[in-house]
N, C-alpha and C. Protein backbone atom coordinates (compact mmCIF):
# COMPACT_ATOMS: atom_id res chain seq x y z
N UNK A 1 -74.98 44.96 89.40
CA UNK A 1 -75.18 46.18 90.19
C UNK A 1 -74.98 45.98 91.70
N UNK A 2 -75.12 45.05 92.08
CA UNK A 2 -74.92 44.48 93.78
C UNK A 2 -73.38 44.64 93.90
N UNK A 3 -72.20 44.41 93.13
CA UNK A 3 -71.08 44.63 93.74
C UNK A 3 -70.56 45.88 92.90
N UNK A 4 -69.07 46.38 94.10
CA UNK A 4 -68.70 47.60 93.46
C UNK A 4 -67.50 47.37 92.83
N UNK A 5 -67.21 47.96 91.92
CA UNK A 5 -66.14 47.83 90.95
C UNK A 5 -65.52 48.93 90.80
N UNK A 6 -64.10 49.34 91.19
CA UNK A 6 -63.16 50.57 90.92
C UNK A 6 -61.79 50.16 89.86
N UNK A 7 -62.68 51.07 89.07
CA UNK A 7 -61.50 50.65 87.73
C UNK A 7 -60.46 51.92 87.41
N UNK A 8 -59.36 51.10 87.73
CA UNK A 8 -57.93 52.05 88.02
C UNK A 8 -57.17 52.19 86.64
N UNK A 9 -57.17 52.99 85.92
CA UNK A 9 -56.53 53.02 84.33
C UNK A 9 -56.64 54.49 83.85
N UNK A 10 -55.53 54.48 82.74
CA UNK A 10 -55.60 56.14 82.54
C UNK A 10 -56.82 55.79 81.36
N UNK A 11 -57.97 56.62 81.34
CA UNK A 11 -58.48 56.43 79.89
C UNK A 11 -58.52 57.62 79.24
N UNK A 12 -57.89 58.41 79.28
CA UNK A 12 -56.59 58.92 78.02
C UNK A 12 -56.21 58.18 77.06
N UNK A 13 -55.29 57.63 77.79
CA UNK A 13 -54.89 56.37 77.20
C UNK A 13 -55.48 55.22 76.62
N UNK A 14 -56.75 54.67 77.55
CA UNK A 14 -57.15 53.32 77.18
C UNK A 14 -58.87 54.71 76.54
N UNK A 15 -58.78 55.04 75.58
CA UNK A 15 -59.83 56.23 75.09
C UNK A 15 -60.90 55.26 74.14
N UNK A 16 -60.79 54.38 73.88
CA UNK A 16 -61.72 53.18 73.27
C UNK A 16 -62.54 52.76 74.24
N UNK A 17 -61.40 51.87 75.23
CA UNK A 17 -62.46 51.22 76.64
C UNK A 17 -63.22 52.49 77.52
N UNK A 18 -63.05 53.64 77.61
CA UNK A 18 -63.37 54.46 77.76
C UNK A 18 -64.36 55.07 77.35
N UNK A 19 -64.32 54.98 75.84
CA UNK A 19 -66.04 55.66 75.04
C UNK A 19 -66.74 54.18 75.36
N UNK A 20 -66.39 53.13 75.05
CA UNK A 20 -67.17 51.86 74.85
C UNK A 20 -67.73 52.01 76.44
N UNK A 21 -67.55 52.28 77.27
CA UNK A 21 -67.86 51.67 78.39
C UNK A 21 -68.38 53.30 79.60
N UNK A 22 -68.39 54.17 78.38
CA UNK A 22 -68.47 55.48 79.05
C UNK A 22 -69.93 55.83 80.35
N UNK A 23 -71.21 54.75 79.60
CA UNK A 23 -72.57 54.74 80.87
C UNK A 23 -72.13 54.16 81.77
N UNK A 24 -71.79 52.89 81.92
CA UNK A 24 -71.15 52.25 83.16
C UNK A 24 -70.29 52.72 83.98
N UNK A 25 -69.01 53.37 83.44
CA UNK A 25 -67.71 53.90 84.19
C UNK A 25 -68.33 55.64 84.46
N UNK A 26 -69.44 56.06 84.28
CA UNK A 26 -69.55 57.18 84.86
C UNK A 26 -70.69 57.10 85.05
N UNK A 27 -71.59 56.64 84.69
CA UNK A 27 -73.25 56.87 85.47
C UNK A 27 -73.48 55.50 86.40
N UNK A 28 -72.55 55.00 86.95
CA UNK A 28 -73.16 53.82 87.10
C UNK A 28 -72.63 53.84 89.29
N UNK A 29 -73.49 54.08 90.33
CA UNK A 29 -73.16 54.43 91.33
C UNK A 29 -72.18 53.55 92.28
N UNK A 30 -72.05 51.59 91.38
CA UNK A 30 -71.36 51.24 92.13
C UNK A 30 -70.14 50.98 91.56
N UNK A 31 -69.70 51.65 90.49
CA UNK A 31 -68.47 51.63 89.79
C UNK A 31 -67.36 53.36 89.81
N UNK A 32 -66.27 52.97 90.12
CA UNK A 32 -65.77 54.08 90.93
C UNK A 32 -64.28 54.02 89.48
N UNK A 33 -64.18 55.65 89.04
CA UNK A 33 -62.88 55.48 88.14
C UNK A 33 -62.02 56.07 88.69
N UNK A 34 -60.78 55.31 88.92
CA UNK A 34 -59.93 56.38 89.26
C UNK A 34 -58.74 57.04 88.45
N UNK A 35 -58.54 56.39 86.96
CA UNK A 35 -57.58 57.30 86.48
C UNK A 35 -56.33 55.85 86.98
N UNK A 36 -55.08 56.39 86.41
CA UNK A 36 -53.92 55.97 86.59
C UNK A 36 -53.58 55.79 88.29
N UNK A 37 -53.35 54.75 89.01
CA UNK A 37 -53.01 55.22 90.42
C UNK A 37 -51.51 54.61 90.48
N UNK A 38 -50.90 55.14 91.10
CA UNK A 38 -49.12 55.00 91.68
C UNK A 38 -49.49 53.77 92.63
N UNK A 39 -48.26 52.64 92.06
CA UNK A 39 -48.50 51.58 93.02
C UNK A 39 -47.75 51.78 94.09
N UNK A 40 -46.99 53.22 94.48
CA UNK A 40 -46.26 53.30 95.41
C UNK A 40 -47.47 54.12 96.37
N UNK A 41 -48.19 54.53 95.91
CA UNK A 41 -49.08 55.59 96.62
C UNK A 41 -50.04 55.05 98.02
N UNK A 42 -50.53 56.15 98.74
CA UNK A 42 -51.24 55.72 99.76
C UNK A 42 -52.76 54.96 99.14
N UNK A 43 -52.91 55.81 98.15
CA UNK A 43 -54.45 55.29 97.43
C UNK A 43 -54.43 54.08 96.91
N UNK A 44 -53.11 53.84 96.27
CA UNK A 44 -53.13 52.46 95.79
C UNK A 44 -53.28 51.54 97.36
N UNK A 45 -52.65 51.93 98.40
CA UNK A 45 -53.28 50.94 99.32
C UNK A 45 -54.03 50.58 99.68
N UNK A 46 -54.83 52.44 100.05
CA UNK A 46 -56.48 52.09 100.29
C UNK A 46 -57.42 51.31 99.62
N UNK A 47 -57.20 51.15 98.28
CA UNK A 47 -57.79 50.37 97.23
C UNK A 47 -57.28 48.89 97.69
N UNK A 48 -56.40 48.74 97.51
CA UNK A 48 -55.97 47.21 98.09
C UNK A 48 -57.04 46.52 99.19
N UNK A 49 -56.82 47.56 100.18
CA UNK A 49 -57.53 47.34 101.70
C UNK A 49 -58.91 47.30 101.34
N UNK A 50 -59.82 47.95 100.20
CA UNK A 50 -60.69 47.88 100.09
C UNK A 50 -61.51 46.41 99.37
N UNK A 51 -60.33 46.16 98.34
CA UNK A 51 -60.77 44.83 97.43
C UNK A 51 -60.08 43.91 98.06
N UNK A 52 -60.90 42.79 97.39
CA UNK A 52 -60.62 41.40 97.41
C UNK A 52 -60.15 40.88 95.83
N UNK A 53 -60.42 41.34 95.02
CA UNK A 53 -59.82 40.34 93.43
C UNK A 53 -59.75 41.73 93.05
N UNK A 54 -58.88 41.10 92.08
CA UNK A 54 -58.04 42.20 90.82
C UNK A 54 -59.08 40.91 89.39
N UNK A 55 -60.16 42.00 88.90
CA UNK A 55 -60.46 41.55 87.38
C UNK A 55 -59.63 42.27 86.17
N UNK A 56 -59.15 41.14 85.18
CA UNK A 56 -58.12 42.30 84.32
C UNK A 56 -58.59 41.31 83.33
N UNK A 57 -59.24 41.34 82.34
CA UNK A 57 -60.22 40.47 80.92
C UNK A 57 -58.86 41.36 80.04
N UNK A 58 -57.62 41.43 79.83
CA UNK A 58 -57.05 41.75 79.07
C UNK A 58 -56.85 41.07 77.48
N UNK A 59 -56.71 41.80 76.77
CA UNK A 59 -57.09 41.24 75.06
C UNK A 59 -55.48 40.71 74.55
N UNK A 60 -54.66 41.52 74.82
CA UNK A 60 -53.05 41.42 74.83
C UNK A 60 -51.86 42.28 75.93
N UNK A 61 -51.53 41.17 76.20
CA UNK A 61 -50.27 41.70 77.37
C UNK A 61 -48.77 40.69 76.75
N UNK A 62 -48.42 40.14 78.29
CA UNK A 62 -47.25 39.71 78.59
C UNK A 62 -46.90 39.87 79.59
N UNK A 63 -47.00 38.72 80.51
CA UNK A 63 -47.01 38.99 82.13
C UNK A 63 -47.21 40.47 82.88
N UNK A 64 -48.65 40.77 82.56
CA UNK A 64 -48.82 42.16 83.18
C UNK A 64 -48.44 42.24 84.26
N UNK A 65 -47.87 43.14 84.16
CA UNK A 65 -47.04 44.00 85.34
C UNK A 65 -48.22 44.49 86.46
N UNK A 66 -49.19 45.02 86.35
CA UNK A 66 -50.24 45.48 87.22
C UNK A 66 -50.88 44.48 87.97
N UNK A 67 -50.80 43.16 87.30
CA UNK A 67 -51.66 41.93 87.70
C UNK A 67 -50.57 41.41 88.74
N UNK A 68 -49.42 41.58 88.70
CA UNK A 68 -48.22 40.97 89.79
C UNK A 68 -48.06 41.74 90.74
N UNK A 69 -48.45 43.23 90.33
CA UNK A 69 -48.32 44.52 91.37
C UNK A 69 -49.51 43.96 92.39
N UNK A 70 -50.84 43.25 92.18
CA UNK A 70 -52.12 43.45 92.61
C UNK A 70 -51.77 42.06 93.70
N UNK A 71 -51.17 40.64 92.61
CA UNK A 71 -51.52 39.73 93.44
C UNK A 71 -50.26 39.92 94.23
N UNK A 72 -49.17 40.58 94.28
CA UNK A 72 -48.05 40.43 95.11
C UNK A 72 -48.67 41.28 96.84
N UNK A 73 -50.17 42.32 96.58
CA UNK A 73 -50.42 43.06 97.09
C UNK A 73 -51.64 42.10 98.33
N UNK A 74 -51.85 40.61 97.64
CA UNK A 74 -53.10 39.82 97.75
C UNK A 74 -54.30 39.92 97.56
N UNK A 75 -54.06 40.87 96.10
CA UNK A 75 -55.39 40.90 95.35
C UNK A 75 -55.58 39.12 94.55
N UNK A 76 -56.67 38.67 94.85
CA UNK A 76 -56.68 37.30 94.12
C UNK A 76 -57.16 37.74 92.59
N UNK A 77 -56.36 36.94 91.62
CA UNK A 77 -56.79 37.26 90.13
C UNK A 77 -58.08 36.55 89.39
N UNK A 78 -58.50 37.35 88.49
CA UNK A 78 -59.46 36.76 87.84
C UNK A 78 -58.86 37.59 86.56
N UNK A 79 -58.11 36.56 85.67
CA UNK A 79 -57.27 37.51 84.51
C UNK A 79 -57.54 36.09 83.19
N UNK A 80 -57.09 36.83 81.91
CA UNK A 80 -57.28 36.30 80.92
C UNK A 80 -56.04 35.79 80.57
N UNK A 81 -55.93 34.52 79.77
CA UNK A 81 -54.73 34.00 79.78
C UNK A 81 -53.75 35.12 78.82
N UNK A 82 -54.28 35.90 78.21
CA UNK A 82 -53.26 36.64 77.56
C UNK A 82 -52.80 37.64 78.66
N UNK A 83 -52.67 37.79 79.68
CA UNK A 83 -52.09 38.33 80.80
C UNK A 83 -50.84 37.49 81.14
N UNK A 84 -50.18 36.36 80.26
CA UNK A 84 -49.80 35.40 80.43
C UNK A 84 -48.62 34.57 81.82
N UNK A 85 -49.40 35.08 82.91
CA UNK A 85 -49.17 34.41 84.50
C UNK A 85 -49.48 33.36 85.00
N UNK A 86 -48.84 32.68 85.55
CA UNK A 86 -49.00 31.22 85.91
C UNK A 86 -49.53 31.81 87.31
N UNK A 87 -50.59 31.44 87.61
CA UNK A 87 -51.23 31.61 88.96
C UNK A 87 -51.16 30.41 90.45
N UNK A 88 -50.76 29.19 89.43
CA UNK A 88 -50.95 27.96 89.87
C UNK A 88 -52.02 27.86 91.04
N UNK A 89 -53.46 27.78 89.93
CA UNK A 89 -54.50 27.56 90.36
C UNK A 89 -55.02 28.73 91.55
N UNK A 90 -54.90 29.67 91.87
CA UNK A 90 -54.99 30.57 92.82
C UNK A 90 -55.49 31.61 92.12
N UNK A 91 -57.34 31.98 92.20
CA UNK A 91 -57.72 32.57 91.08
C UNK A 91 -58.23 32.09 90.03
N UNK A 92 -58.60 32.48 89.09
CA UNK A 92 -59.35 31.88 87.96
C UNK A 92 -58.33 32.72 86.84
N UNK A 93 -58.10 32.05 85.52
CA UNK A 93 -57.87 32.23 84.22
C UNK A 93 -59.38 32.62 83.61
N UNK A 94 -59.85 33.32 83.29
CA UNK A 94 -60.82 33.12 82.13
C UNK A 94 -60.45 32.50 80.72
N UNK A 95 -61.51 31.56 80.45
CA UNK A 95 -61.55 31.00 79.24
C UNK A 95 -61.71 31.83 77.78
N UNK A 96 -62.21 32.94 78.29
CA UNK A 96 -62.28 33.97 77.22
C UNK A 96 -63.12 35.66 77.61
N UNK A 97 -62.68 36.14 76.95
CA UNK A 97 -63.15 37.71 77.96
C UNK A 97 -64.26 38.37 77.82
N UNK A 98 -65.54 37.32 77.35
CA UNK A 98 -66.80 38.04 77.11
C UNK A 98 -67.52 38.63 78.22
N UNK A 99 -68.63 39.04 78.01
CA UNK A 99 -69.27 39.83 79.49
C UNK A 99 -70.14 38.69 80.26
N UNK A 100 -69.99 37.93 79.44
CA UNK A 100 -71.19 36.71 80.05
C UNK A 100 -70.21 35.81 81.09
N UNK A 101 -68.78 35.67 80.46
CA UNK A 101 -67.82 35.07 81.12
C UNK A 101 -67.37 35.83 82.60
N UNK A 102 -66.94 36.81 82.45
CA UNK A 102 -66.18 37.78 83.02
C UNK A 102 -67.74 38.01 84.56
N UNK A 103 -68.76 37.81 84.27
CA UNK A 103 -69.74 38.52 84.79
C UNK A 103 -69.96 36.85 85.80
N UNK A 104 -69.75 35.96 85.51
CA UNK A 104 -69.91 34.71 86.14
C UNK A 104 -68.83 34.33 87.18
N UNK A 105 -67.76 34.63 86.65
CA UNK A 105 -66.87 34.41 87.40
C UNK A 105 -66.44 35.49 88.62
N UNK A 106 -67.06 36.34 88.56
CA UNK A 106 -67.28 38.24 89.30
C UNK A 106 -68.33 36.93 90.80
N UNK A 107 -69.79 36.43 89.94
CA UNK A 107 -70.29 36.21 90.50
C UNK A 107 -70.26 34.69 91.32
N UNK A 108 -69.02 33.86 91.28
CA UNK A 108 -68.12 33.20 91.64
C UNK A 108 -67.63 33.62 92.41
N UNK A 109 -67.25 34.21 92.78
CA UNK A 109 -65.96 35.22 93.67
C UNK A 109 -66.79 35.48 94.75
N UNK A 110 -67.72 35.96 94.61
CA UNK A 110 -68.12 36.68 95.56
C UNK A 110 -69.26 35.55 96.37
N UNK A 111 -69.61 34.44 95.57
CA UNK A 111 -69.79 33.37 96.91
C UNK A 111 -68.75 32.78 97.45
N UNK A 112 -66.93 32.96 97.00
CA UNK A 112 -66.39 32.14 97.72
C UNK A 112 -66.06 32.95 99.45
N UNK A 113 -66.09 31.81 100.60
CA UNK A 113 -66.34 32.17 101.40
C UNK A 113 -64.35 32.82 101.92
N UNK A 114 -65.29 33.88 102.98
CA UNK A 114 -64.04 34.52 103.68
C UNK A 114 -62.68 33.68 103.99
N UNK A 115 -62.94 32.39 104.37
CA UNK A 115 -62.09 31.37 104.90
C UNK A 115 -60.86 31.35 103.00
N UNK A 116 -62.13 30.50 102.24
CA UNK A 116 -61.46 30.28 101.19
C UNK A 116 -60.08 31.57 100.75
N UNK A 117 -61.40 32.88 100.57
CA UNK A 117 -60.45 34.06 99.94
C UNK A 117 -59.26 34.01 100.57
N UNK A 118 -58.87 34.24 101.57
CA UNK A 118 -58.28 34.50 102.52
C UNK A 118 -56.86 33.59 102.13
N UNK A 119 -57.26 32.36 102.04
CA UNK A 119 -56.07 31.57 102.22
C UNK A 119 -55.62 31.38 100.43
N UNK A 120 -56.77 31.69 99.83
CA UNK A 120 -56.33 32.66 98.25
C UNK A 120 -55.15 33.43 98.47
N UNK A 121 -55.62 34.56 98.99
CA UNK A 121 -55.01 35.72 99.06
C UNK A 121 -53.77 35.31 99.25
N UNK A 122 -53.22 34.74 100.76
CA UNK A 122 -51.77 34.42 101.21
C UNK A 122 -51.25 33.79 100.06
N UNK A 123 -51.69 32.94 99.54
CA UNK A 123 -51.37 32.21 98.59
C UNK A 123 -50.66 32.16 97.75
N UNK A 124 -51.58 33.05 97.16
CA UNK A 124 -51.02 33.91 95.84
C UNK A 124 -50.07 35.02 95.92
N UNK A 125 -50.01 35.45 97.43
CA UNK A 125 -49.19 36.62 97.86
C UNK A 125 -47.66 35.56 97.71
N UNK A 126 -47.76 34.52 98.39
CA UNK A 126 -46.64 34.06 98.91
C UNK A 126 -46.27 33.49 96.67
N UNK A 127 -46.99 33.16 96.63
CA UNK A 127 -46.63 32.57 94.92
C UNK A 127 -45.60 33.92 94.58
N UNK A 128 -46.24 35.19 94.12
CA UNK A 128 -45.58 36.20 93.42
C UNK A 128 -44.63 36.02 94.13
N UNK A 129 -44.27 36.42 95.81
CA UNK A 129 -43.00 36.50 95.93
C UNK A 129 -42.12 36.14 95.69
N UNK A 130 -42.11 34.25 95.46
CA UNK A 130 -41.23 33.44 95.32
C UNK A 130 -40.77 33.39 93.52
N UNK A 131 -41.85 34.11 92.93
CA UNK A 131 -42.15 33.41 91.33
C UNK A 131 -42.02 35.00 90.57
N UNK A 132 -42.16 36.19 91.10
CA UNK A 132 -42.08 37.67 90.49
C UNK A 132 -41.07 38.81 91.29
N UNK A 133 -40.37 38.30 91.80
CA UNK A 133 -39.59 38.78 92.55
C UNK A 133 -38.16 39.49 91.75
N UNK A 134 -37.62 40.15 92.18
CA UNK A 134 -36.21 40.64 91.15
C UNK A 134 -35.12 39.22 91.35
N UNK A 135 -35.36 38.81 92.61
CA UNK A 135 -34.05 37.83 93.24
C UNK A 135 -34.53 36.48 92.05
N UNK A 136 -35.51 36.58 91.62
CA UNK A 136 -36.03 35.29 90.76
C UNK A 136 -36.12 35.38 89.72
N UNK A 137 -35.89 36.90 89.15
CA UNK A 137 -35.69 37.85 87.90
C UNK A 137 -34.07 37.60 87.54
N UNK A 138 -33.23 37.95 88.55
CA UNK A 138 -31.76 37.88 88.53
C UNK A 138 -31.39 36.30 88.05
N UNK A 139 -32.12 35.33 88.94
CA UNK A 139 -31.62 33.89 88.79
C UNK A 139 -32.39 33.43 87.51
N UNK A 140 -33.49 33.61 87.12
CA UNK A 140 -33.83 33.18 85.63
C UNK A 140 -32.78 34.04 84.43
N UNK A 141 -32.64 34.90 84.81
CA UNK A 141 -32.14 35.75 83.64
C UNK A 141 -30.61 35.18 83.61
N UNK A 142 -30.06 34.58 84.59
CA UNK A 142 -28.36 34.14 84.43
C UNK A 142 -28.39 32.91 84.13
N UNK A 143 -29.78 32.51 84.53
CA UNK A 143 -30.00 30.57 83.79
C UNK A 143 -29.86 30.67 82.08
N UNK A 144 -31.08 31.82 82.38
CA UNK A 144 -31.09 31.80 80.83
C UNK A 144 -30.01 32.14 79.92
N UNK A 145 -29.05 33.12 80.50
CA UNK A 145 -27.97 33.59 79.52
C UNK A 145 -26.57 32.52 79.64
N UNK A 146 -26.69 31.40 80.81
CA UNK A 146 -25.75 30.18 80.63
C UNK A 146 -26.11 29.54 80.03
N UNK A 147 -27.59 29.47 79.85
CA UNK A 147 -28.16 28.52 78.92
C UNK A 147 -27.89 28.82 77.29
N UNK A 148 -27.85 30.18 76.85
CA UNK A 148 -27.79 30.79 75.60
C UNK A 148 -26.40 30.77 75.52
N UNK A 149 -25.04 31.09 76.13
CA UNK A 149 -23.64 31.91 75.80
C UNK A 149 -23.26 30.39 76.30
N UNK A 150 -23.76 29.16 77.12
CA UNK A 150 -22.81 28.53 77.76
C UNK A 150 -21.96 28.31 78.77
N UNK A 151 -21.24 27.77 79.17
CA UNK A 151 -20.54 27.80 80.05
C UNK A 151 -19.56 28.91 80.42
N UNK A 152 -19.27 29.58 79.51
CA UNK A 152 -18.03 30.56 79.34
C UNK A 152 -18.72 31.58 80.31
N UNK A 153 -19.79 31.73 80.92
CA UNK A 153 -20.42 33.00 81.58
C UNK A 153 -20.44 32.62 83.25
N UNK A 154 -19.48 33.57 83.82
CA UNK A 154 -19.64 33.36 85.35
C UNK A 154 -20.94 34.02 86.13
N UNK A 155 -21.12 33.48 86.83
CA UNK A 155 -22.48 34.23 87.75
C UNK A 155 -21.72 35.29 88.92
């Protein structure tokens, strides 16, 4: 209850995590929902400007897209390995997505000091760029298809 938590998701959509979690995500004064937000949007910034970590305890993904949107933004992660992102050490992996887990590592975070976050943050900012980028999208994807077709494929 000491920290605030704004959880950004359509739950329309996510209508399970939604009933399951319906006292918390609406009666609860330091948890804020906002629904789906546009990562192009002004709100998605304000939110940025407001946090320090992106928590995402996801059950199944594949390099979430939201989690690269967040840390490319220098949200530091606290994500589950089925989010499956190489963070290289910047952030925490959870070992598994229980509330006992997820709730320790929340409370981790928030003793690490300003200095630490901080040079988190760049960190991990500067990681995505170099590692989630389209220019690094383009060059894996032509490795990979010389690697598959061979030589016969010009870049």
């Amino acid at each position: 209850p000491e920290y605030n938590l704004i959880v950004c998701t359509d739950l329309l959509y996510n209508s399970i995590f939604g009933w399951k979690f319906r006292k918390e995500l609406f009666f609860s004064p330091n948890i804020i929902t906002t629904g789906f937000i546009d990562t192009g949007s002004e709100l998605f910034k304000e939110i940025v400007r407001a946090c320090a970590w992106q928590v995402y305890p996801s059950g199944s993904e594949g390099a979430a897209s939201s989690v690269i949107l967040g840390i490319r933004s220098g949200l530091v992660p606290i994500i589950s390995r089925e989010c499956a992102l190489d963070t290289e050490g910047l952030g925490w992996i959870l070992p598994d997505c229980s509330v006992k887990t997820i709730e320790a590592h929340i409370v981790k975070a928030a003793d690490t000091s300003y200095e630490s976050w901080l040079k988190m943050s760049e960190s991990v900012k500067e990681h995505s760029q170099s590692n989630y980028s389209i220019g690094n999208f383009r060059k894996k994807f032509s490795e990979a298809l010389v690697n598959l077709l061979g030589s016969g494929v010009t870049k």
